[in-house]
PDB file of N, CA and C in Angstrom:
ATOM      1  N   UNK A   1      30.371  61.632  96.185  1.00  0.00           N
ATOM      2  CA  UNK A   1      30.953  62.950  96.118  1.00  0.00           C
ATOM      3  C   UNK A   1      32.482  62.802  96.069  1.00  0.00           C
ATOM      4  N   UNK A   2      33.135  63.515  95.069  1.00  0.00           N
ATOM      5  CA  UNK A   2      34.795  63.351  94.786  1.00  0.00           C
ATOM      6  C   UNK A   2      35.584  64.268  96.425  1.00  0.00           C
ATOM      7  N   UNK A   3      36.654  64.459  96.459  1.00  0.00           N
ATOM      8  CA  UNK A   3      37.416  64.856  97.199  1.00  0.00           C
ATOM      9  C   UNK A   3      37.242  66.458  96.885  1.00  0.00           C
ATOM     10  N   UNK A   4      37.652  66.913  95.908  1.00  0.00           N
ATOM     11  CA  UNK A   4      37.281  67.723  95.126  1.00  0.00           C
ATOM     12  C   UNK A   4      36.700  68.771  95.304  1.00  0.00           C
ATOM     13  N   UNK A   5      34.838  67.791  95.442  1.00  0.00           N
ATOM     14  CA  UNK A   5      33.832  68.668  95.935  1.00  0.00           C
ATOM     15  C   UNK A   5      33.690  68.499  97.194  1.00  0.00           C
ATOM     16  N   UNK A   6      33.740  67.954  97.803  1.00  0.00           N
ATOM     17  CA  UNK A   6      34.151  67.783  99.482  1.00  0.00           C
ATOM     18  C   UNK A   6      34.663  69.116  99.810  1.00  0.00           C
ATOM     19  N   UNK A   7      36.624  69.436  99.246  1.00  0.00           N
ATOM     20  CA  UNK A   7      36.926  70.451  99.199  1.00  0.00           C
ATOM     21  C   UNK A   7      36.293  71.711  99.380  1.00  0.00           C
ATOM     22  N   UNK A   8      35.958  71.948  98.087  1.00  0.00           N
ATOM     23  CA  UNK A   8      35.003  72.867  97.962  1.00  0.00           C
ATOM     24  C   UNK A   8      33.980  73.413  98.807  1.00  0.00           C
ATOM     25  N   UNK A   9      33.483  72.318  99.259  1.00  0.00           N
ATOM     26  CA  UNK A   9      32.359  72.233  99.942  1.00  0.00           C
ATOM     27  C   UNK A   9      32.580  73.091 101.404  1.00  0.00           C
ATOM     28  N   UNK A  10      33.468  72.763 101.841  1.00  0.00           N
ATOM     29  CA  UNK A  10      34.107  73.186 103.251  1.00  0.00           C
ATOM     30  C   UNK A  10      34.866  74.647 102.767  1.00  0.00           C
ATOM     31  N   UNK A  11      35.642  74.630 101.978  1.00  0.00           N
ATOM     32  CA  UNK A  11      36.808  75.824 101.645  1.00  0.00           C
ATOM     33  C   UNK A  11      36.204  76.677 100.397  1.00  0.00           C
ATOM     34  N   UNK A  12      36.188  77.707 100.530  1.00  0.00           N
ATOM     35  CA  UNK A  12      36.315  78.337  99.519  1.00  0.00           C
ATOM     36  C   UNK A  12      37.304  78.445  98.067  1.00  0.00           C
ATOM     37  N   UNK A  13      37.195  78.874  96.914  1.00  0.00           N
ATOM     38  CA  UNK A  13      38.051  79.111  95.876  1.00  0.00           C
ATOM     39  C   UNK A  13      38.852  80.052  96.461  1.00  0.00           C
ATOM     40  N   UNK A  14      38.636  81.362  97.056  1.00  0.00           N
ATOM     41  CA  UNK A  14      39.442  82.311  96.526  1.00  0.00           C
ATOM     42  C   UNK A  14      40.703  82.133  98.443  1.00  0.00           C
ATOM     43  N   UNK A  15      40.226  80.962  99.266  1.00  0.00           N
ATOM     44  CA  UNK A  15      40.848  80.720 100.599  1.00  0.00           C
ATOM     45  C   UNK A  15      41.911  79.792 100.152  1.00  0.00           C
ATOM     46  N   UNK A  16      41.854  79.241  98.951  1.00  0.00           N
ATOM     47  CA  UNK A  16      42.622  78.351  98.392  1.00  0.00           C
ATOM     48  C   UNK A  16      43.666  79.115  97.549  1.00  0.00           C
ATOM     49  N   UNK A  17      43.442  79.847  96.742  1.00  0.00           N
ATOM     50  CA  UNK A  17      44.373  80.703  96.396  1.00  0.00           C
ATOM     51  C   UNK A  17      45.021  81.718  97.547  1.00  0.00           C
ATOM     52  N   UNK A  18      44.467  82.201  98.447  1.00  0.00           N
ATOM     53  CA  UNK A  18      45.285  83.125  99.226  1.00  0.00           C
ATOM     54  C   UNK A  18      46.540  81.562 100.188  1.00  0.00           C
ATOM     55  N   UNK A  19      45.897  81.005 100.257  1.00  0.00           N
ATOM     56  CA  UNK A  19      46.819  79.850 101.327  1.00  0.00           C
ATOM     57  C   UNK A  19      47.551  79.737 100.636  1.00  0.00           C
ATOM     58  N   UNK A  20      47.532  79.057  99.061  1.00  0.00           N
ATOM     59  CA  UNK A  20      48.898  79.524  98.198  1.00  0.00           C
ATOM     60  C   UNK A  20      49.358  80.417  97.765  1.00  0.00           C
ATOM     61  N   UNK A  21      49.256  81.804  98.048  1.00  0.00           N
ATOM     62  CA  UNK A  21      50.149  82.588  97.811  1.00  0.00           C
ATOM     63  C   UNK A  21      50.561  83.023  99.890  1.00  0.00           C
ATOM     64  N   UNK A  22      50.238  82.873 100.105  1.00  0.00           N
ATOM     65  CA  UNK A  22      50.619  82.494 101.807  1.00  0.00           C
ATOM     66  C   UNK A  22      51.888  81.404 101.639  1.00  0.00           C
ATOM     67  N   UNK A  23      51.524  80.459 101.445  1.00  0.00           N
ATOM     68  CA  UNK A  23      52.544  79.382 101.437  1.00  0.00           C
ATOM     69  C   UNK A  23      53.706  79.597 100.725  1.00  0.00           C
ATOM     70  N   UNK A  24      54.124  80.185  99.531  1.00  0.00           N
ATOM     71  CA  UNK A  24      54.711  80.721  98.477  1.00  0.00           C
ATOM     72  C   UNK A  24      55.334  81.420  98.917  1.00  0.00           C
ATOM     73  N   UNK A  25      55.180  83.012  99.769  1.00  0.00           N
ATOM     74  CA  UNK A  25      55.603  83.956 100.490  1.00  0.00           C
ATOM     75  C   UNK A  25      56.404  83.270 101.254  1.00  0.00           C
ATOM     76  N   UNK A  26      56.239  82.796 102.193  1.00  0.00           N
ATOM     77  CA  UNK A  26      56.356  81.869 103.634  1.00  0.00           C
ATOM     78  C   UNK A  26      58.106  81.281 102.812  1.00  0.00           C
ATOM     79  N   UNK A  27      57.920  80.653 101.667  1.00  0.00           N
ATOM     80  CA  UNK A  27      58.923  79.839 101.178  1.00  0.00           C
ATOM     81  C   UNK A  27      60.018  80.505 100.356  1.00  0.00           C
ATOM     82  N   UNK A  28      59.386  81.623  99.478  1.00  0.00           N
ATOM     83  CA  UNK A  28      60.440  83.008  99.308  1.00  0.00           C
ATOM     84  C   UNK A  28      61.233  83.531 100.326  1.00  0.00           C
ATOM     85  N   UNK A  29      60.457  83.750 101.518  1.00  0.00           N
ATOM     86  CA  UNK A  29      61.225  84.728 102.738  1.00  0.00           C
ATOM     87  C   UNK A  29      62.151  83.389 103.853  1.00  0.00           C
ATOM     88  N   UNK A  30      61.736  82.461 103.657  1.00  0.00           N
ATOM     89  CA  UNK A  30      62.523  81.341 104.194  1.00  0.00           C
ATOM     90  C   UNK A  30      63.533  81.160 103.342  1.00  0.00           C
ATOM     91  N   UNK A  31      64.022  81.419 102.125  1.00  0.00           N
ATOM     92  CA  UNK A  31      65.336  81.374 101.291  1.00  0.00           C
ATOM     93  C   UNK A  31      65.426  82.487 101.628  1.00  0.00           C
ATOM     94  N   UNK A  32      65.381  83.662 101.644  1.00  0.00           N
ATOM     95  CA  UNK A  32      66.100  84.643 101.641  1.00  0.00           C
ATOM     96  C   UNK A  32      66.768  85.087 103.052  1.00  0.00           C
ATOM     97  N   UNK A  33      66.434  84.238 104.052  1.00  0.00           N
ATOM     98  CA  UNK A  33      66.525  84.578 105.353  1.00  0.00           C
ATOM     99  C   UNK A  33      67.989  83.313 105.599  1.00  0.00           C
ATOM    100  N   UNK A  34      68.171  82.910 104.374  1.00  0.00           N
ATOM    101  CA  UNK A  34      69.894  81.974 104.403  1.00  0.00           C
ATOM    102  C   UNK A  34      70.781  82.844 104.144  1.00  0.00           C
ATOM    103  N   UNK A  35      70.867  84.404 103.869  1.00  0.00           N
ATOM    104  CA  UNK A  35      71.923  85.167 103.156  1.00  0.00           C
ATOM    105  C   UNK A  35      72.954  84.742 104.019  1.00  0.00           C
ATOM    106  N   UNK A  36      74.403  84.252 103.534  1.00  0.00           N
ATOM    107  CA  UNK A  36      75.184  84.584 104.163  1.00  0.00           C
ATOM    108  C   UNK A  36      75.716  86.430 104.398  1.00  0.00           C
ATOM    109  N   UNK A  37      76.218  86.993 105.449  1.00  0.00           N
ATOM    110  CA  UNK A  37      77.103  88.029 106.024  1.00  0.00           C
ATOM    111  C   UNK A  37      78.387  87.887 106.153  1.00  0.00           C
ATOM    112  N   UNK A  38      79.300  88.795 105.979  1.00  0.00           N
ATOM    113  CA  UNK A  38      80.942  88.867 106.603  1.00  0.00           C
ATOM    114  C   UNK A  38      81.026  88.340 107.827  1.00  0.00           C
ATOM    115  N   UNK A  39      79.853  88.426 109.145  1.00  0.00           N
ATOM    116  CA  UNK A  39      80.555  88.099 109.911  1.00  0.00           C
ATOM    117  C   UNK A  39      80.390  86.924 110.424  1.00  0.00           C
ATOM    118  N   UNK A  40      80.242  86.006 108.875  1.00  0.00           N
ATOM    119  CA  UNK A  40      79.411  84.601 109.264  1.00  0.00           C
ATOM    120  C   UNK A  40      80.647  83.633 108.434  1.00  0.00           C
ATOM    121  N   UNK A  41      81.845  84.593 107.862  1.00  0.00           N
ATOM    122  CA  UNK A  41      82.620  84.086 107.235  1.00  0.00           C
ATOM    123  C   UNK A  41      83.778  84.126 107.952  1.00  0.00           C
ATOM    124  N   UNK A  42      84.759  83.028 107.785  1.00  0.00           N
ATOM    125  CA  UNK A  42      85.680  82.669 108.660  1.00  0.00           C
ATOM    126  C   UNK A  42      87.029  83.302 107.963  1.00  0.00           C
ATOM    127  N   UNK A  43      87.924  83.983 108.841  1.00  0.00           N
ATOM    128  CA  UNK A  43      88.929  84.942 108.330  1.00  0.00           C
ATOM    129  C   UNK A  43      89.477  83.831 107.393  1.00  0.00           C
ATOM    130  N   UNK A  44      90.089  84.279 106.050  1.00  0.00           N
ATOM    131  CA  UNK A  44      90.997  83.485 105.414  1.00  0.00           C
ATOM    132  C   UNK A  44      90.621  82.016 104.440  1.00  0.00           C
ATOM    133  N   UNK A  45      89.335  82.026 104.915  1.00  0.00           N
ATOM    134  CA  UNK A  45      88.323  81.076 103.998  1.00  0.00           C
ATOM    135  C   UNK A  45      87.376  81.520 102.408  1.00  0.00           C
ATOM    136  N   UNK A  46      88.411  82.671 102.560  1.00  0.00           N
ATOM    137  CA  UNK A  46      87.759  82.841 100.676  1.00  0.00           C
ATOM    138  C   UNK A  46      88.537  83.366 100.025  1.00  0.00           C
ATOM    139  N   UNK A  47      88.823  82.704  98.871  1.00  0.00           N
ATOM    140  CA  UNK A  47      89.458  82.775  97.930  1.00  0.00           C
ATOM    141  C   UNK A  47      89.343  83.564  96.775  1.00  0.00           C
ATOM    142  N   UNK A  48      90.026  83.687  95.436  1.00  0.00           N
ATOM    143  CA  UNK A  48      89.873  84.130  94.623  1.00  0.00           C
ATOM    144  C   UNK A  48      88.780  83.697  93.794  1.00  0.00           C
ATOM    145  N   UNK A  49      88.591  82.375  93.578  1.00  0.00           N
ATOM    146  CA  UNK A  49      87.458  81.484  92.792  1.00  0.00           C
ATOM    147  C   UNK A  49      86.083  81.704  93.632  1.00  0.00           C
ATOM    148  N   UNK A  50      85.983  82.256  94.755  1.00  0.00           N
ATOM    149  CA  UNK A  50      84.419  82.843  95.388  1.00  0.00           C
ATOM    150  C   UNK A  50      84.150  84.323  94.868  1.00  0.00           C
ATOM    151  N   UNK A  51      85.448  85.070  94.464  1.00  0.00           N
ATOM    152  CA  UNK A  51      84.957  85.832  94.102  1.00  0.00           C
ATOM    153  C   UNK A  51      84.456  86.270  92.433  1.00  0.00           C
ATOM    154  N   UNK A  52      83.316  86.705  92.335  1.00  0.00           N
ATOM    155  CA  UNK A  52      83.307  86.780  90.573  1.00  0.00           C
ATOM    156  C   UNK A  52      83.358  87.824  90.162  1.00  0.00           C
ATOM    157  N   UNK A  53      84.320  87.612  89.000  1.00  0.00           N
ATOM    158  CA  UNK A  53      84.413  88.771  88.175  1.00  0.00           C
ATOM    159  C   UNK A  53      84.086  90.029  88.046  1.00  0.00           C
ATOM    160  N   UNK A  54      85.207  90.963  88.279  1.00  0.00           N
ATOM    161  CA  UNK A  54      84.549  92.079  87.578  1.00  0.00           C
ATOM    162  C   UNK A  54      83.128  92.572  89.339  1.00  0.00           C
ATOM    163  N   UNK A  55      83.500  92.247  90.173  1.00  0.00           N
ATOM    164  CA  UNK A  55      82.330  92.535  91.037  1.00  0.00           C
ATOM    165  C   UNK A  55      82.898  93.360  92.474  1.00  0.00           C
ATOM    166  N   UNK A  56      84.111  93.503  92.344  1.00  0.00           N
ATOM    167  CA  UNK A  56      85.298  94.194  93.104  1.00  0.00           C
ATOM    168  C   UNK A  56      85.641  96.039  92.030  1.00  0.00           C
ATOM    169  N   UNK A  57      85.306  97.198  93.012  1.00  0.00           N
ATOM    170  CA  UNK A  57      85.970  98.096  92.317  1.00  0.00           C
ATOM    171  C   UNK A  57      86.985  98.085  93.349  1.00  0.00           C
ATOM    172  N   UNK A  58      88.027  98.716  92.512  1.00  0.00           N
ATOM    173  CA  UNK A  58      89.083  99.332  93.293  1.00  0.00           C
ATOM    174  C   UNK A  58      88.832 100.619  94.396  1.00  0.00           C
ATOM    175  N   UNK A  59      88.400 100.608  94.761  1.00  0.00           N
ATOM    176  CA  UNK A  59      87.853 101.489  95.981  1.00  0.00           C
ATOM    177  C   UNK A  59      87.594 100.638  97.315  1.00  0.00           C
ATOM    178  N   UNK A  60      86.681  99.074  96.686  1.00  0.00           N
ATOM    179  CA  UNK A  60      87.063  98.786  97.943  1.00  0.00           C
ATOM    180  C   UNK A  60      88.120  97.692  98.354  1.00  0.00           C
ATOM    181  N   UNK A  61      89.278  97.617  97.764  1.00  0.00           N
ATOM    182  CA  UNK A  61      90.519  96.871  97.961  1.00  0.00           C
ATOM    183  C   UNK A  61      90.837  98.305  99.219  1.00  0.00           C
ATOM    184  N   UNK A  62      92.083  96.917  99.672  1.00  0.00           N
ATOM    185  CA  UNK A  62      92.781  98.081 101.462  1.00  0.00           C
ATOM    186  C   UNK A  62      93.877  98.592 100.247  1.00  0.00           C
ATOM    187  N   UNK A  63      94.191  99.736 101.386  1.00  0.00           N
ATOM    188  CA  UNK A  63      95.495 100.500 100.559  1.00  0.00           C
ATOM    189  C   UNK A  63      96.302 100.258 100.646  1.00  0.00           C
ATOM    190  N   UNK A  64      96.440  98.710 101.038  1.00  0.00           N
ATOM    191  CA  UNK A  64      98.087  97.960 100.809  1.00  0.00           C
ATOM    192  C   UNK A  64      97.484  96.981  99.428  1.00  0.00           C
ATOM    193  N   UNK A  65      96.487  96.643  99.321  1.00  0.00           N
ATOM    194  CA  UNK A  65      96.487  95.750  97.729  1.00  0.00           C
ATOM    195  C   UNK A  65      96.405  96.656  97.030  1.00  0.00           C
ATOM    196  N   UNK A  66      95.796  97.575  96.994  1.00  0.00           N
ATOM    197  CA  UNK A  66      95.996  98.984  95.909  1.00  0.00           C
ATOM    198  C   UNK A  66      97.280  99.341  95.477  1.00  0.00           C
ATOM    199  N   UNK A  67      97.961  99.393  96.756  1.00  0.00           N
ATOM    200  CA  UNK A  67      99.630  99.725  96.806  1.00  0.00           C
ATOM    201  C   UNK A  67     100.501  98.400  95.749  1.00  0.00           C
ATOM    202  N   UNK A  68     100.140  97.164  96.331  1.00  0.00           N
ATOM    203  CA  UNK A  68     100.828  95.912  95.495  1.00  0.00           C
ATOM    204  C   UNK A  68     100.118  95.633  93.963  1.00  0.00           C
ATOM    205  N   UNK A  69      99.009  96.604  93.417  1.00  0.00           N
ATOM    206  CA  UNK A  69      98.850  96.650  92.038  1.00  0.00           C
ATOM    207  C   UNK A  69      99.796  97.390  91.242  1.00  0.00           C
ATOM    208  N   UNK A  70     100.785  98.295  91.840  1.00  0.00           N
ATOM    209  CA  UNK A  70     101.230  99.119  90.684  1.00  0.00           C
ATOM    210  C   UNK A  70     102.999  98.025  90.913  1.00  0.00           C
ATOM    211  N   UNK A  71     103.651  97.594  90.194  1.00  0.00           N
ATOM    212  CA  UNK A  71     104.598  97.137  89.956  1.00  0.00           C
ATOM    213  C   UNK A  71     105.954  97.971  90.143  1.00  0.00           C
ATOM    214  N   UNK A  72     107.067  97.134  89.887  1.00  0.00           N
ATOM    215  CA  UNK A  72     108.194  98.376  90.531  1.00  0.00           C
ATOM    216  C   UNK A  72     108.816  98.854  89.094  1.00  0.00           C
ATOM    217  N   UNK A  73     108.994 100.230  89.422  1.00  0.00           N
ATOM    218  CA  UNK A  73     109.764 100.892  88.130  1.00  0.00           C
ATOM    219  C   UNK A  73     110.667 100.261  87.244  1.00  0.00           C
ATOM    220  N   UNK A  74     110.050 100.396  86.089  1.00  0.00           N
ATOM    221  CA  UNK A  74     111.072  99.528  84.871  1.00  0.00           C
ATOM    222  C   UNK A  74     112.447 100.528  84.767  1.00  0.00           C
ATOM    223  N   UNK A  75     113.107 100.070  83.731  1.00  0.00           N
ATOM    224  CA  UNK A  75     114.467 100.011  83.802  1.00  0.00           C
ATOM    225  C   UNK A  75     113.928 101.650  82.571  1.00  0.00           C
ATOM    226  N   UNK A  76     115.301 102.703  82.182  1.00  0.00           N
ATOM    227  CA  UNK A  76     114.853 104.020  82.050  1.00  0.00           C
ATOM    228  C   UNK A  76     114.790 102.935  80.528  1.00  0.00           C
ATOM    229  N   UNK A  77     113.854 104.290  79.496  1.00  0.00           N
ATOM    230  CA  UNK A  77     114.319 103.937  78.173  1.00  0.00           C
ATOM    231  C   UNK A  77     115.421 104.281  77.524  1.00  0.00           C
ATOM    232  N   UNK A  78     115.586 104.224  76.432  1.00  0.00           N
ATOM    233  CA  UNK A  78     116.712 104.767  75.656  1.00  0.00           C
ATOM    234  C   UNK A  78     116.662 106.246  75.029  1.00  0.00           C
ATOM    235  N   UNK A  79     117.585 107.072  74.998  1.00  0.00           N
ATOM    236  CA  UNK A  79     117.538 108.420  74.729  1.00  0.00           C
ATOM    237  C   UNK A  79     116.807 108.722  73.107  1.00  0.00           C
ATOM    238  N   UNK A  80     116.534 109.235  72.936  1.00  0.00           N
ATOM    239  CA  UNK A  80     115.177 109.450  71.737  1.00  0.00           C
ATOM    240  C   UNK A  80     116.402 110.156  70.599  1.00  0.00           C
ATOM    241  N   UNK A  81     116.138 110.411  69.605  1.00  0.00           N
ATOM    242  CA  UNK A  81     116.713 111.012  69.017  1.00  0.00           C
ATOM    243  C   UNK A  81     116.602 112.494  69.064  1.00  0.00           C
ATOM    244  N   UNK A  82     117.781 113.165  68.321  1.00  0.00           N
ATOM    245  CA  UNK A  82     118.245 114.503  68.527  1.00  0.00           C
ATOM    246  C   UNK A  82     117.081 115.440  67.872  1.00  0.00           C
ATOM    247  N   UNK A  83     116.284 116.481  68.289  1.00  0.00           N
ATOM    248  CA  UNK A  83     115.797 117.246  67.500  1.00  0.00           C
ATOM    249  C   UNK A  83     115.903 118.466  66.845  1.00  0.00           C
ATOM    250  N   UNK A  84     115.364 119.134  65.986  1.00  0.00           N
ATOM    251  CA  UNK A  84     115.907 119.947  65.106  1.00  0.00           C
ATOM    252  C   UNK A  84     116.165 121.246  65.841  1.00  0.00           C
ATOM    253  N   UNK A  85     116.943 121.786  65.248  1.00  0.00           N
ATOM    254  CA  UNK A  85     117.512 123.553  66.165  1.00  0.00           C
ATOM    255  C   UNK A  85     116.363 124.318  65.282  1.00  0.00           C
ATOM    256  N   UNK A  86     115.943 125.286  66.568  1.00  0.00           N
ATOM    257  CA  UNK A  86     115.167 125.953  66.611  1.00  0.00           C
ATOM    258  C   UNK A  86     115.766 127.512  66.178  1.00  0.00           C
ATOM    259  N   UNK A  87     114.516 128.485  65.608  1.00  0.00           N
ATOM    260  CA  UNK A  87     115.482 129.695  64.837  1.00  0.00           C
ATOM    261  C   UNK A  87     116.209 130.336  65.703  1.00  0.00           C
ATOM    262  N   UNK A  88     117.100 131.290  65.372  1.00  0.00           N
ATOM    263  CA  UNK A  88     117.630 132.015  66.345  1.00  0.00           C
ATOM    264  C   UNK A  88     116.935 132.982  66.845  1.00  0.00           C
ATOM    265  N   UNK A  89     116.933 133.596  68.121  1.00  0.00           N
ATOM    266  CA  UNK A  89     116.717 133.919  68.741  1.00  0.00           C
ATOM    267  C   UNK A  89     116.847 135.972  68.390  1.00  0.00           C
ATOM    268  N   UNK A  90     116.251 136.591  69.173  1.00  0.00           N
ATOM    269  CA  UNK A  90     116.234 138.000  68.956  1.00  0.00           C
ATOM    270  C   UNK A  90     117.766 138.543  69.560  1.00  0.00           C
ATOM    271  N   UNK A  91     118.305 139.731  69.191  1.00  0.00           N
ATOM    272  CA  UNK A  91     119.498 139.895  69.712  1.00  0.00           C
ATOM    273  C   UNK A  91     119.437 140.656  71.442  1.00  0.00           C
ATOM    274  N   UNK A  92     119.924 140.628  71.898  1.00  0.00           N
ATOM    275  CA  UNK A  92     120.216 140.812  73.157  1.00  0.00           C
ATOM    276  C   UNK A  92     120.590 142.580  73.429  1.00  0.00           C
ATOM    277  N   UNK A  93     120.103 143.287  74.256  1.00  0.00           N
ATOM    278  CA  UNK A  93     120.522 144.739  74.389  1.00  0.00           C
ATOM    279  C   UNK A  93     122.205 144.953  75.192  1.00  0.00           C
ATOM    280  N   UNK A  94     122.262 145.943  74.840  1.00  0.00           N
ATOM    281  CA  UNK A  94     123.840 146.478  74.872  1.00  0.00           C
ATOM    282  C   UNK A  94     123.931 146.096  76.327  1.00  0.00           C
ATOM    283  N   UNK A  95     125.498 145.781  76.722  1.00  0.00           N
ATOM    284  CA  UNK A  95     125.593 145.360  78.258  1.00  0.00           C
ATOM    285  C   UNK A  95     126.754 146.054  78.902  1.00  0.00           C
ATOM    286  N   UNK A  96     126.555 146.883  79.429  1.00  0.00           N
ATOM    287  CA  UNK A  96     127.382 147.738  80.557  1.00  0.00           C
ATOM    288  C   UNK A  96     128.764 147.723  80.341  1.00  0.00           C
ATOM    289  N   UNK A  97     129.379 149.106  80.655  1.00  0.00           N
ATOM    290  CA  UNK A  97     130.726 148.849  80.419  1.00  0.00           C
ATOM    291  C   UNK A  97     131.698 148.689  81.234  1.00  0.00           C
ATOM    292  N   UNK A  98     132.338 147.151  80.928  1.00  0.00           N
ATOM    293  CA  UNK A  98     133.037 146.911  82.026  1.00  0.00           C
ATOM    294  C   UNK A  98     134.606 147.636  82.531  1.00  0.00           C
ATOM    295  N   UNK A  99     135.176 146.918  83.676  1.00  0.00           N
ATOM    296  CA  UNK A  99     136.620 147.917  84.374  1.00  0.00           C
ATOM    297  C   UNK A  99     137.303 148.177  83.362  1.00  0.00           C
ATOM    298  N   UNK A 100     137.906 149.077  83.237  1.00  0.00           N
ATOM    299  CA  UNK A 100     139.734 149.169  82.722  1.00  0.00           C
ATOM    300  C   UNK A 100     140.275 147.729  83.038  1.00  0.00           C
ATOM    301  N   UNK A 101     140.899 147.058  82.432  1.00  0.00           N
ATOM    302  CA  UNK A 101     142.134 146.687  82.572  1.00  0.00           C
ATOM    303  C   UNK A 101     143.319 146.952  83.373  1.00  0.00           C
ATOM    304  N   UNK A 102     144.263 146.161  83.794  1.00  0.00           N
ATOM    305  CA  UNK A 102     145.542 146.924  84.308  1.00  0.00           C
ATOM    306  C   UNK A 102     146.308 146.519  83.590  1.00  0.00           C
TER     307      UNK A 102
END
């Protein structure tokens, strides 16, 4: 008799499939139970190259790196050229009569 049927003999088919998907589970939830957390990270130990791309919104930067994104005011530009005169205007109503003179 092979090993095989020995197997068999003692275990079922479908006790053999549940033990491997038992075992499988068991080895999924054992990686996932490595996540690192923030408070497993040491102040000042991560860099720019841990972080990837594009995976930062600006919402959650502090409002002093928010503040050090906008740069300091450039220098003014140069005055634009002159533009064209506009029509004249409606005339103005009569205006009060002023003192005599001395």
């Amino acid at each position: 008799m092979t090993l095989r049927a020995r197997i068999l003999k003692v275990v079922s088919p479908r006790t053999l499939v549940l033990g491997a998907v038992v075992a499988g589970t068991a080895a999924a939830s054992a990686g996932a139970a490595t996540v690192i957390t923030g408070a497993q990270v040491r102040d000042g130990s991560l860099t720019g190259a841990d972080i990837r791309d594009r995976s930062l919104s600006v919402r959650e930067l502090s409002t002093s790196t928010r503040d050090a994104l906008h740069g300091a005011t450039g220098a003014t530009g140069a005055t634009g050229a002159r533009g064209a005169t506009g029509p004249q205007g409606p005339a103005g109503a009569q205006g009060a009569t002023g003192a005599t003179g001395a």
